[in-house]
C-alpha atoms as a PDB file:
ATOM      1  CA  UNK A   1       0.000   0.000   0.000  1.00  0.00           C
ATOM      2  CA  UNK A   2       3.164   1.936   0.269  1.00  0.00           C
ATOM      3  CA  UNK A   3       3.288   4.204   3.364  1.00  0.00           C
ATOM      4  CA  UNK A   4       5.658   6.338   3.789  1.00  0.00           C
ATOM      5  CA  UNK A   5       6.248   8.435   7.007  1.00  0.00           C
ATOM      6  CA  UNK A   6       8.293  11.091   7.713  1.00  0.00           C
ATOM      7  CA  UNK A   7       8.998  14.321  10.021  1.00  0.00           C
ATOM      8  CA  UNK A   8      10.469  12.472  12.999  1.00  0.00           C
ATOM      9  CA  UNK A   9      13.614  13.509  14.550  1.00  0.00           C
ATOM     10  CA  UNK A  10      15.275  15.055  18.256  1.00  0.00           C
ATOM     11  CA  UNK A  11      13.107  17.518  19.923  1.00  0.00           C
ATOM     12  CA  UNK A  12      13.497  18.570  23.723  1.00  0.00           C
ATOM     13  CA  UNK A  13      10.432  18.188  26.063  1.00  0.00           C
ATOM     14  CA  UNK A  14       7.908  20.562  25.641  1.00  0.00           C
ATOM     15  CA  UNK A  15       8.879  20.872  21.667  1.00  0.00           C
ATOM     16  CA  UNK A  16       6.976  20.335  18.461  1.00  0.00           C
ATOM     17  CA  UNK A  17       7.099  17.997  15.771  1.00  0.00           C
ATOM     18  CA  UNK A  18       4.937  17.847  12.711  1.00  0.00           C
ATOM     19  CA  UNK A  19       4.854  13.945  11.144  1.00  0.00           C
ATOM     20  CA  UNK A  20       3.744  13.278   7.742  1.00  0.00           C
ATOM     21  CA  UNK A  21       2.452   9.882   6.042  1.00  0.00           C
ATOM     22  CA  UNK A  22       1.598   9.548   1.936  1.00  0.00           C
ATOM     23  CA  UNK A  23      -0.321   6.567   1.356  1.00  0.00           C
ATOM     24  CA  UNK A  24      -0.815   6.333  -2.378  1.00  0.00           C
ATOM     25  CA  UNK A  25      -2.564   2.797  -2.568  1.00  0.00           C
ATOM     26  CA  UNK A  26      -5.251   2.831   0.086  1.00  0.00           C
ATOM     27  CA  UNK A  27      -8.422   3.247  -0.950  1.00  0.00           C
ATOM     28  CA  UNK A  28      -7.874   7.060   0.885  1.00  0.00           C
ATOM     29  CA  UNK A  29     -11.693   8.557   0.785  1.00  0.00           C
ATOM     30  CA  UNK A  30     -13.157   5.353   2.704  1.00  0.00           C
ATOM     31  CA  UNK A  31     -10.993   4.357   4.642  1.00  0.00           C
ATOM     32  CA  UNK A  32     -10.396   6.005   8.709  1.00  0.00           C
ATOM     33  CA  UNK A  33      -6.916   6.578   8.805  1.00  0.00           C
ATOM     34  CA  UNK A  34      -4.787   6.145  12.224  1.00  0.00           C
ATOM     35  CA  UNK A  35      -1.335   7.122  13.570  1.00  0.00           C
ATOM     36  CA  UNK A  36       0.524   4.184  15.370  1.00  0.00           C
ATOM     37  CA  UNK A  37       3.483   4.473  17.855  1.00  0.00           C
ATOM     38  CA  UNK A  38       5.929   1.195  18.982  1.00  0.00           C
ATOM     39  CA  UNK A  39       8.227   2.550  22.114  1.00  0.00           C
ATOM     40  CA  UNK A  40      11.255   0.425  22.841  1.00  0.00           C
ATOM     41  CA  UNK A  41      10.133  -2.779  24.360  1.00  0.00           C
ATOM     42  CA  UNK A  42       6.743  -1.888  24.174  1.00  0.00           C
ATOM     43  CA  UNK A  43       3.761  -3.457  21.700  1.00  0.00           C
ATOM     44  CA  UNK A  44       2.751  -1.044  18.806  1.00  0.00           C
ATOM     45  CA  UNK A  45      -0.182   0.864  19.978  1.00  0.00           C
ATOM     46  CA  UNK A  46      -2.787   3.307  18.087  1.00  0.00           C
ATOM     47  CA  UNK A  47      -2.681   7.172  19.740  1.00  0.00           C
ATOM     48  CA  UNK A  48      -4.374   8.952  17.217  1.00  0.00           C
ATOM     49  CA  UNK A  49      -7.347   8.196  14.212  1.00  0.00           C
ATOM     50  CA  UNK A  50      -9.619  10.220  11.999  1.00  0.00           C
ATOM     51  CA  UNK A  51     -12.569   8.739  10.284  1.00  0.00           C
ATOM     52  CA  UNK A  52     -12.906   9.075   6.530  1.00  0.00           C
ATOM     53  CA  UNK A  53     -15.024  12.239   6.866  1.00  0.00           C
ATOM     54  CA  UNK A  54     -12.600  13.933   9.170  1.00  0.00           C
ATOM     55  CA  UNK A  55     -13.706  13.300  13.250  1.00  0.00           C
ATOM     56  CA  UNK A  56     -10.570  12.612  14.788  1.00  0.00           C
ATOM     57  CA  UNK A  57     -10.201  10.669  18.172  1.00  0.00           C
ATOM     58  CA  UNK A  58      -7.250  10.375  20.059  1.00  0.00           C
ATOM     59  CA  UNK A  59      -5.818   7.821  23.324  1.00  0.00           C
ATOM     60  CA  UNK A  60      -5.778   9.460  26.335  1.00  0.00           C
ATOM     61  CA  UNK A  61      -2.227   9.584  26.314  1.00  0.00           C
ATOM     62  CA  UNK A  62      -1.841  12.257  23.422  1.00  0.00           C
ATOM     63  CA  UNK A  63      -5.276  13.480  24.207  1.00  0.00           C
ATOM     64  CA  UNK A  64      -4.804  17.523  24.017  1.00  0.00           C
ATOM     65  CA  UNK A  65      -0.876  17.604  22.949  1.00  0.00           C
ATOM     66  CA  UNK A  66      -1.402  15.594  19.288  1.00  0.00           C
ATOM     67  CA  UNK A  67      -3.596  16.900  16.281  1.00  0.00           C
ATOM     68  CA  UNK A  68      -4.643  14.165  13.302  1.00  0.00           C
ATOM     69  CA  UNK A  69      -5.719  15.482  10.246  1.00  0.00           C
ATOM     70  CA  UNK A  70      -6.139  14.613   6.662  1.00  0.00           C
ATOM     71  CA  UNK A  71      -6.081  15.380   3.110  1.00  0.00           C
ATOM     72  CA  UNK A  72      -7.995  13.000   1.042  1.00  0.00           C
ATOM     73  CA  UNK A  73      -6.718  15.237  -2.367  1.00  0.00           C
ATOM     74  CA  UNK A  74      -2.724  14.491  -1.459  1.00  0.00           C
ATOM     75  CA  UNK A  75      -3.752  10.781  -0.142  1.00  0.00           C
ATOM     76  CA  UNK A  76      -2.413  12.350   3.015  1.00  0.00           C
ATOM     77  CA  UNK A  77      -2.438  12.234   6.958  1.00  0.00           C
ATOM     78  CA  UNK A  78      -0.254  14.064   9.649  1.00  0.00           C
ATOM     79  CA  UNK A  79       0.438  14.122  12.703  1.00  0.00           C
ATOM     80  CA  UNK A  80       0.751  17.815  14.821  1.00  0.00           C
ATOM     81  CA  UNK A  81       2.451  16.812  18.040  1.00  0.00           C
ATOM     82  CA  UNK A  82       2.874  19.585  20.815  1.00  0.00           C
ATOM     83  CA  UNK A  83       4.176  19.434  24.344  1.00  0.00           C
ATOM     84  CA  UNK A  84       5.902  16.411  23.129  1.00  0.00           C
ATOM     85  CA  UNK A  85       7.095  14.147  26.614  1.00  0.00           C
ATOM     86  CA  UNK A  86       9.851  11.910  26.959  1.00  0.00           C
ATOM     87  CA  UNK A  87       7.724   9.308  26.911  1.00  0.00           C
ATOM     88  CA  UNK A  88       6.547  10.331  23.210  1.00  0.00           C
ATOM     89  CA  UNK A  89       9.788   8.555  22.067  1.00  0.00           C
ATOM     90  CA  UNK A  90       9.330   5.831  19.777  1.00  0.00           C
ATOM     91  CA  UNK A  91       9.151   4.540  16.212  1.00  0.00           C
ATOM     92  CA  UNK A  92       5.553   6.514  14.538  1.00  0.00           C
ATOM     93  CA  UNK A  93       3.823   5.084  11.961  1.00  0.00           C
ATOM     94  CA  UNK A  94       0.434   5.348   9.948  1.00  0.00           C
ATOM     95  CA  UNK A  95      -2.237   2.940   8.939  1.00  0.00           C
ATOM     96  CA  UNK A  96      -5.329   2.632   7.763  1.00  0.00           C
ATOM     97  CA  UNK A  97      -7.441   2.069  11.197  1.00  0.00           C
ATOM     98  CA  UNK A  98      -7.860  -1.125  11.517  1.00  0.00           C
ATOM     99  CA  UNK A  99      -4.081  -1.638   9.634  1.00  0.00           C
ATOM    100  CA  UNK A 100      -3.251  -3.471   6.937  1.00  0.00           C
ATOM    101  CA  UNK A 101      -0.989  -6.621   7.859  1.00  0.00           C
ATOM    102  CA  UNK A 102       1.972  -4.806   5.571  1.00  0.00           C
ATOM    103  CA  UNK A 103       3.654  -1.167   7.251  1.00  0.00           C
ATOM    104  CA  UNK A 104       5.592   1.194   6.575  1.00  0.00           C
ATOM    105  CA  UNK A 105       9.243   2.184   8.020  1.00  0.00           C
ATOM    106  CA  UNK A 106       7.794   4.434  10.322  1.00  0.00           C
ATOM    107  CA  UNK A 107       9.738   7.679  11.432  1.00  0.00           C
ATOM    108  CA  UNK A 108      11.542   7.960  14.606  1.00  0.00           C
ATOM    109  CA  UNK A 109      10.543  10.144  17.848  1.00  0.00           C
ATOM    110  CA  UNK A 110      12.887  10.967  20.516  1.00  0.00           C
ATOM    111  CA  UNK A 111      11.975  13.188  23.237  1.00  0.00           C
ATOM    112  CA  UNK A 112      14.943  14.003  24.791  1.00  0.00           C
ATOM    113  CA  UNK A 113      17.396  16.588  26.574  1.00  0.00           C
END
């Protein structure tokens, strides 16, 4: 389905990041979209998902701090995340909600001073 994610990167607590995913073959206007995080030593977990006609919903653990939004024209999805935590850090990806078996690479999150 080709995802590809990107934005991550070193950010100090209380910073900003701004992920990006392109998913060119998912069937983009029906489909909810989601954003997925996997911490070290942790299962892969879903923080963040907006239905196909935009509602977004988020885990209580982003709740407030993270934005989801889409662009069904650009195939599209990112990810705003503010007051970013150390415990943000990990591997982000994105997925159609529920995922396909096959994901991307993911971008990397480290929260960190």
């Amino acid at each position: 389905v080709g995802l590809v994610e990107s934005g991550g990167g070193l950010v100090q607590p209380g910073g900003s990041l701004r992920l990006s995913c392109t998913a060119p073959g998912v069937p983009f206007t029906i489909n909810a979209m989601g954003w997925y995080r996997q911490a070290p030593g942790k299962e892969r977990e879903l923080i963040a998902r907006v239905t196909s006609r935009g509602a977004p919903d988020y885990a209580d653990s982003v709740k407030g701090r993270f934005t989801i939004s889409r662009d069904n024209a650009k195939k599209s999805v990112t990810l705003q995340m503010d007051n970013l935590k150390p415990e943000d850090t990990a591997v982000y990806y994105c997925n159609r909600n529920p995922p396909y078996s096959t994901w991307g690479k993911g971008t990397m999150v480290t929260v960190s001073r």
